[in-house]
C-alpha atoms as a PDB file:
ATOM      1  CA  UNK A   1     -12.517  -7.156  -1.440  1.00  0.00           C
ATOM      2  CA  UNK A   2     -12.199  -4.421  -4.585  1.00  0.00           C
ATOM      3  CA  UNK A   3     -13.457  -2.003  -2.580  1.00  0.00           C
ATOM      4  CA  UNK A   4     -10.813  -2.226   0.134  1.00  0.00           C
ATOM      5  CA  UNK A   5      -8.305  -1.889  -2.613  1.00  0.00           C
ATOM      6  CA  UNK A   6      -9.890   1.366  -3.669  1.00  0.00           C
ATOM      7  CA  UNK A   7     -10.483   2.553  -0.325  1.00  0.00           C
ATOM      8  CA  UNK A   8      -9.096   6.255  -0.576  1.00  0.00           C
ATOM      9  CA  UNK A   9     -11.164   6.303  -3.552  1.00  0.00           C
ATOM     10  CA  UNK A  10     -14.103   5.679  -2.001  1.00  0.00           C
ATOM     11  CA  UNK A  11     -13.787   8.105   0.547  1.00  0.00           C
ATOM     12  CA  UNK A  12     -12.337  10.699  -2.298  1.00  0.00           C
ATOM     13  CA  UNK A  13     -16.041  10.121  -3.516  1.00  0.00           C
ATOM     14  CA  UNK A  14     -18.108  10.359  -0.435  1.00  0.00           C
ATOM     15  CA  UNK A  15     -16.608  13.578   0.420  1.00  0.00           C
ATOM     16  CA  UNK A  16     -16.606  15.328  -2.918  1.00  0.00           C
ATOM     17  CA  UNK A  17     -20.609  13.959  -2.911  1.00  0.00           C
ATOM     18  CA  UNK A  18     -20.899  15.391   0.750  1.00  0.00           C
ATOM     19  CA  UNK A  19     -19.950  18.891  -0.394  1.00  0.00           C
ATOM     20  CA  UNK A  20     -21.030  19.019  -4.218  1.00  0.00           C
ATOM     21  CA  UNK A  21     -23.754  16.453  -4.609  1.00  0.00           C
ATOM     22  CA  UNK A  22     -23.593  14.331  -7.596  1.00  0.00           C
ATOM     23  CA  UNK A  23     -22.781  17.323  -9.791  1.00  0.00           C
ATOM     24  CA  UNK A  24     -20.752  16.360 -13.081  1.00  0.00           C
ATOM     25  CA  UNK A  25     -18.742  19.875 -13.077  1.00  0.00           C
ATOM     26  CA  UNK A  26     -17.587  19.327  -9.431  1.00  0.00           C
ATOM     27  CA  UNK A  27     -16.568  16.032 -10.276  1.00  0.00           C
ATOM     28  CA  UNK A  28     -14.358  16.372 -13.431  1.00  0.00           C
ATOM     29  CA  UNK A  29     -13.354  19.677 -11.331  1.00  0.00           C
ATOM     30  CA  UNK A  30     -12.045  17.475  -8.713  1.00  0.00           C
ATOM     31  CA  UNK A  31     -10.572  15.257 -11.262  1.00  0.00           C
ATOM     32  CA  UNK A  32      -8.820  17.918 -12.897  1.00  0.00           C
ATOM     33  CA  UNK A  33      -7.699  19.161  -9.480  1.00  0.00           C
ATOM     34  CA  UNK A  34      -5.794  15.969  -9.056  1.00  0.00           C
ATOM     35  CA  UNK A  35      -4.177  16.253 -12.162  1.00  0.00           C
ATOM     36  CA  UNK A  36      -2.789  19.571 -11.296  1.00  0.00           C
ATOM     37  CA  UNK A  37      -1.823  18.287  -7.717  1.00  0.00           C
ATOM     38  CA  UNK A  38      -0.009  15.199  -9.684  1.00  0.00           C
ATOM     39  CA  UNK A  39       1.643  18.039 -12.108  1.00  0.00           C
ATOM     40  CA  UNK A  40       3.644  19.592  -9.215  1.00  0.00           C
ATOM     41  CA  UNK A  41       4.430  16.779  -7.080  1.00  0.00           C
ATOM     42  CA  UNK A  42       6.069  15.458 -10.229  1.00  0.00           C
ATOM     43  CA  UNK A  43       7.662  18.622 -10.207  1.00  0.00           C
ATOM     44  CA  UNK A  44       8.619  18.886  -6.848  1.00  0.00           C
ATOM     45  CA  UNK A  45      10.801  15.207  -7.443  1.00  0.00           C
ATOM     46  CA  UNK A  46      13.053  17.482  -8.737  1.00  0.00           C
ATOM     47  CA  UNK A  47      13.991  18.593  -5.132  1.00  0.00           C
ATOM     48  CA  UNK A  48      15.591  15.371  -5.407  1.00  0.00           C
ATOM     49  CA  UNK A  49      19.349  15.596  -6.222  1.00  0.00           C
ATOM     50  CA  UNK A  50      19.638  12.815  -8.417  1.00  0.00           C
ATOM     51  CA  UNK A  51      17.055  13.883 -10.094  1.00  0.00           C
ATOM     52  CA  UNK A  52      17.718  17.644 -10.019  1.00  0.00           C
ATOM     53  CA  UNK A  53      14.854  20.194 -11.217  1.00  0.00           C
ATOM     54  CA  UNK A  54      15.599  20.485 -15.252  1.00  0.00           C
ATOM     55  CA  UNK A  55      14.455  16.790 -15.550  1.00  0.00           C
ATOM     56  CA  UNK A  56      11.708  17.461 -12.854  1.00  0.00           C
ATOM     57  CA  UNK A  57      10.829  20.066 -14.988  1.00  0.00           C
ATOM     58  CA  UNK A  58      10.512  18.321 -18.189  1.00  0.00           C
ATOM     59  CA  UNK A  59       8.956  15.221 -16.727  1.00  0.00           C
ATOM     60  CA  UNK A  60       5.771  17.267 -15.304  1.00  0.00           C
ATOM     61  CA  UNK A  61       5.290  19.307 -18.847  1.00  0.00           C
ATOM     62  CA  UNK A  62       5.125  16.175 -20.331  1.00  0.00           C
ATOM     63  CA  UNK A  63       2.555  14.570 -17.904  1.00  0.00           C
ATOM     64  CA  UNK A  64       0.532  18.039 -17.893  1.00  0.00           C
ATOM     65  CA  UNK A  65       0.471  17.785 -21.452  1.00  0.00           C
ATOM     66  CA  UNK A  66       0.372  14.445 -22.413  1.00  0.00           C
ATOM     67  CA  UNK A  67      -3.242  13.120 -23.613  1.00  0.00           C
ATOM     68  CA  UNK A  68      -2.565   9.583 -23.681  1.00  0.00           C
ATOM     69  CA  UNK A  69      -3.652   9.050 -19.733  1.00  0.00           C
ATOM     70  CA  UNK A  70      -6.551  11.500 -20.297  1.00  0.00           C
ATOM     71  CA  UNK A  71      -9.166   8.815 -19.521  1.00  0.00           C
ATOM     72  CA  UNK A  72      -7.812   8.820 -15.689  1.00  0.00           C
ATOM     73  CA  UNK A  73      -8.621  12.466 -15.686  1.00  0.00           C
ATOM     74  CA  UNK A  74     -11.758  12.919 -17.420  1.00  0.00           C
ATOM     75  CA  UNK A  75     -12.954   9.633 -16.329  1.00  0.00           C
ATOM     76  CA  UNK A  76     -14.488  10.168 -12.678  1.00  0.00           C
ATOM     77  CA  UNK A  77     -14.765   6.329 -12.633  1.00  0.00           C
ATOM     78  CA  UNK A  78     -10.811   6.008 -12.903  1.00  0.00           C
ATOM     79  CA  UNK A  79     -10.034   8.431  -9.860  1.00  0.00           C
ATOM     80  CA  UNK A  80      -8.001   5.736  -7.751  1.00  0.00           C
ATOM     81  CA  UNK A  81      -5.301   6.326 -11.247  1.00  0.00           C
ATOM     82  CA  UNK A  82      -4.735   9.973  -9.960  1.00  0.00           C
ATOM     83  CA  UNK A  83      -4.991   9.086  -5.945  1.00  0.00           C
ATOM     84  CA  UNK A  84      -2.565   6.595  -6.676  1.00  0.00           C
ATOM     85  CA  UNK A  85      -0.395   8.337  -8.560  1.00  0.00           C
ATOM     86  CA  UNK A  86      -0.487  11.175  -5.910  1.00  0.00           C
ATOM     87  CA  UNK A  87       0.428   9.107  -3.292  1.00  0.00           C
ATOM     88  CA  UNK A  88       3.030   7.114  -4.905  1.00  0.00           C
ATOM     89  CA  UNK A  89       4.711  10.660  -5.879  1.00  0.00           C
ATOM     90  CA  UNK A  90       4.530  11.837  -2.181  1.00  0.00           C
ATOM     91  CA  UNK A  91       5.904   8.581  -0.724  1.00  0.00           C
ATOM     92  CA  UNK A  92       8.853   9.466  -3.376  1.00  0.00           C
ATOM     93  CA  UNK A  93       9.342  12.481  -2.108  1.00  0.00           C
ATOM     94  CA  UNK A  94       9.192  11.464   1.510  1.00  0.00           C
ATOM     95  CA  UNK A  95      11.616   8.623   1.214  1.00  0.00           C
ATOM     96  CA  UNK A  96      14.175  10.392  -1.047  1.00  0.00           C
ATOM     97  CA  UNK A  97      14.439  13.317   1.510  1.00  0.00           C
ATOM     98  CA  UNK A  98      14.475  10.608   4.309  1.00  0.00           C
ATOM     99  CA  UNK A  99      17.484   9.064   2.697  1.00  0.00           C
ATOM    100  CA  UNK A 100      18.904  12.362   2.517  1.00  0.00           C
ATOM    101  CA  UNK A 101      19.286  12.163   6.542  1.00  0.00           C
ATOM    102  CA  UNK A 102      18.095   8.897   7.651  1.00  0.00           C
ATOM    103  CA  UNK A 103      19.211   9.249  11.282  1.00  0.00           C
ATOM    104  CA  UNK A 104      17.511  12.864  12.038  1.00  0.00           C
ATOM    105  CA  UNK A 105      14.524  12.642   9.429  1.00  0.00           C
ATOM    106  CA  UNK A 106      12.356   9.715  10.862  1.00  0.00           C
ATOM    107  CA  UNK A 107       9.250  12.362  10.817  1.00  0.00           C
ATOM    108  CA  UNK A 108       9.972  11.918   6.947  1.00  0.00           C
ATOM    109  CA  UNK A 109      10.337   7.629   7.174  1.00  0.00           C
ATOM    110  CA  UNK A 110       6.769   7.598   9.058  1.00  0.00           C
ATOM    111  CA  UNK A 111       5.303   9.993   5.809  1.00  0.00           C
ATOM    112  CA  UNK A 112       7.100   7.552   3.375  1.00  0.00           C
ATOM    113  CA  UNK A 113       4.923   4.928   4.971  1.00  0.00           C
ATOM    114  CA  UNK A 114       1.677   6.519   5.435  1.00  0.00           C
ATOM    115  CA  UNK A 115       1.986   7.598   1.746  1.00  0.00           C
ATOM    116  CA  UNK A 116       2.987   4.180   0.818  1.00  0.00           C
ATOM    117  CA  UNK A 117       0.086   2.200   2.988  1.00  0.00           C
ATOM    118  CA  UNK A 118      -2.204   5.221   1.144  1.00  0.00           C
ATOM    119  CA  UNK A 119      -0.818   4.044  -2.346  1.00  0.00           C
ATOM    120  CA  UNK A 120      -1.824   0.497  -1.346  1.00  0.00           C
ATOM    121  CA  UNK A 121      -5.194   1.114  -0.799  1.00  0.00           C
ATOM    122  CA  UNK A 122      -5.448   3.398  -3.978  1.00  0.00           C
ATOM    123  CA  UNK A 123      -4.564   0.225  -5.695  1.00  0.00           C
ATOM    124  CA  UNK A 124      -2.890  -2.945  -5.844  1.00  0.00           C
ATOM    125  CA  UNK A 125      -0.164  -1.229  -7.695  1.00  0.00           C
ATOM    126  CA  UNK A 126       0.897   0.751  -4.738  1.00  0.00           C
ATOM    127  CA  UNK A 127       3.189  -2.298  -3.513  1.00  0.00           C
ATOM    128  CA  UNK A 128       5.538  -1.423  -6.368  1.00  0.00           C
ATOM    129  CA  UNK A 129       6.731   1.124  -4.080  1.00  0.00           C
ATOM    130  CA  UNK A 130       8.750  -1.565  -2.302  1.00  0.00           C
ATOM    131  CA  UNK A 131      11.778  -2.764  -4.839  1.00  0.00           C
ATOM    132  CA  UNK A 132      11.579   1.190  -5.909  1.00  0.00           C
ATOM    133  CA  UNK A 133      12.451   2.232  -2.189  1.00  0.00           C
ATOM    134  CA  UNK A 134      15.395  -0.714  -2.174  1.00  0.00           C
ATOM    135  CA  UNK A 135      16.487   0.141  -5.416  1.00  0.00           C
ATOM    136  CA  UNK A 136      16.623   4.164  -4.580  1.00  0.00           C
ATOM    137  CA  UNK A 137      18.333   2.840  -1.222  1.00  0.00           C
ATOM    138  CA  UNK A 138      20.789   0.858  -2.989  1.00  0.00           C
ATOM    139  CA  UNK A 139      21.957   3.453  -5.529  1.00  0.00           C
ATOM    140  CA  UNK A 140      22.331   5.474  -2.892  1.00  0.00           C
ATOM    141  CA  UNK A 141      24.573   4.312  -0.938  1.00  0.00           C
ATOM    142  CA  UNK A 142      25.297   6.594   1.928  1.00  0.00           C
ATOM    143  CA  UNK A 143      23.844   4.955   4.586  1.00  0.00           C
ATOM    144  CA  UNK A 144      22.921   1.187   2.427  1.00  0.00           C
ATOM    145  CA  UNK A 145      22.673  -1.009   5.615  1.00  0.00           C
ATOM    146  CA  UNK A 146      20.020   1.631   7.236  1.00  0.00           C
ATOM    147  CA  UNK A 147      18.074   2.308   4.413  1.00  0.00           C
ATOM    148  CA  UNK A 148      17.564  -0.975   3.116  1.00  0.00           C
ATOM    149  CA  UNK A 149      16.648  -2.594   6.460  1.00  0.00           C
ATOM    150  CA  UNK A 150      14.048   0.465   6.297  1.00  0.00           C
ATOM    151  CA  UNK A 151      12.425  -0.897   3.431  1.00  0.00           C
ATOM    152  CA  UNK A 152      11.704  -4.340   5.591  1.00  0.00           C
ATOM    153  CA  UNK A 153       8.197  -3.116   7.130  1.00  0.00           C
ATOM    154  CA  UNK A 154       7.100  -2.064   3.410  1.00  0.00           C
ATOM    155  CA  UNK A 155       8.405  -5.671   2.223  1.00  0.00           C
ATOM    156  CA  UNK A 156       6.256  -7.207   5.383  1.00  0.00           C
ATOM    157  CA  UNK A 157       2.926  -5.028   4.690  1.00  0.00           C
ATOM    158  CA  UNK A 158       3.353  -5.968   0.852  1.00  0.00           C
ATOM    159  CA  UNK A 159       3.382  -9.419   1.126  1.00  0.00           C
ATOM    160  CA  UNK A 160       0.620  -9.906   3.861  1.00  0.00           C
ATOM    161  CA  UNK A 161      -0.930  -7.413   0.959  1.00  0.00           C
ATOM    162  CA  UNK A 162      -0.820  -9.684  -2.072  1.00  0.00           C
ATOM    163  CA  UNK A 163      -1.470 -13.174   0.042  1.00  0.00           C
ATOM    164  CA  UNK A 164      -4.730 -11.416   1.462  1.00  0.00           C
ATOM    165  CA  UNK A 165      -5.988 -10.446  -2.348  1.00  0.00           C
ATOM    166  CA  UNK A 166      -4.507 -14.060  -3.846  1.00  0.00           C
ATOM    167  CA  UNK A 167      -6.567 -15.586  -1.181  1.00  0.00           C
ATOM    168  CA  UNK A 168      -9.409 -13.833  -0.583  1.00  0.00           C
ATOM    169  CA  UNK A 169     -11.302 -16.191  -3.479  1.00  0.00           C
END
């Protein structure tokens, strides 16, 4: 059942082997390519307005920079860290420009949940993505009653989620 939790990993794999072979370059490239994807998603939170672009700004420096998560980069064996990550920063930006305009952006509510049902099955992790839609909802407060009830399928798929790992013995 591991393998179904690092799914997109899996696949990440199969097609970097596909067009590279087993090729240590190519795969600390591809590594390295995430990181840099990861960089400017962080970046592009800042589109964001309660976030705004100077903090957006300062947040991806620091992750480009930082050293203490190198292992998830130079470590080809820790690749569902950065496809994780990536998807959990693209569901962000999906649901915080849904919530933007809930009623016209539903193209935008269908990314949020392909990103978040991609972020599940990055790993287990991914359902975290649930109280951090609700809570973004909730301090929002433009359109509470909508958003929240939006955050009901996540809530559904997350729980069917964690019984079918705490079960699967």
């Amino acid at each position: 059942r591991l393998y179904r939790s690092r799914a997109t990993s899996i696949i990440y794999t199969y097609w970097t082997d596909r067009f590279f072979g087993v090729n240590p370059p190519a795969l600390y490239a591809s590594t390295l390519l995430l990181h840099v994807i990861n960089v400017w998603l962080l970046f592009a939170l800042g589109s964001w307005k309660r976030l705004g672009w100077k903090i957006s700004f300062a947040m991806a420096g620091f992750f480009a920079l930082y050293l203490g998560h190198q292992e998830a980069v130079m470590w080809y064996a820790a690749l569902h860290e950065l496809l994780l990550f990536l998807f959990v920063s693209l569901f962000l930006i999906c649901w915080t420009h849904w919530m933007e305009k809930p009623s016209g952006g539903w193209g935008l509510y269908a990314a949020s949940f392909a990103c978040f049902l991609l972020a599940i099955y990055s790993k287990e992790p991914g359902v975290v993505l649930v109280p951090f839609a609700a809570l973004i909802a909730w301090g929002d407060g433009r359109n509470r009653r909508v958003q929240l009830a939006a955050v009901i399928p996540f809530a559904i798929i997350a729980l069917w989620y964690t019984y079918d790992i705490l079960t699967a013995g």
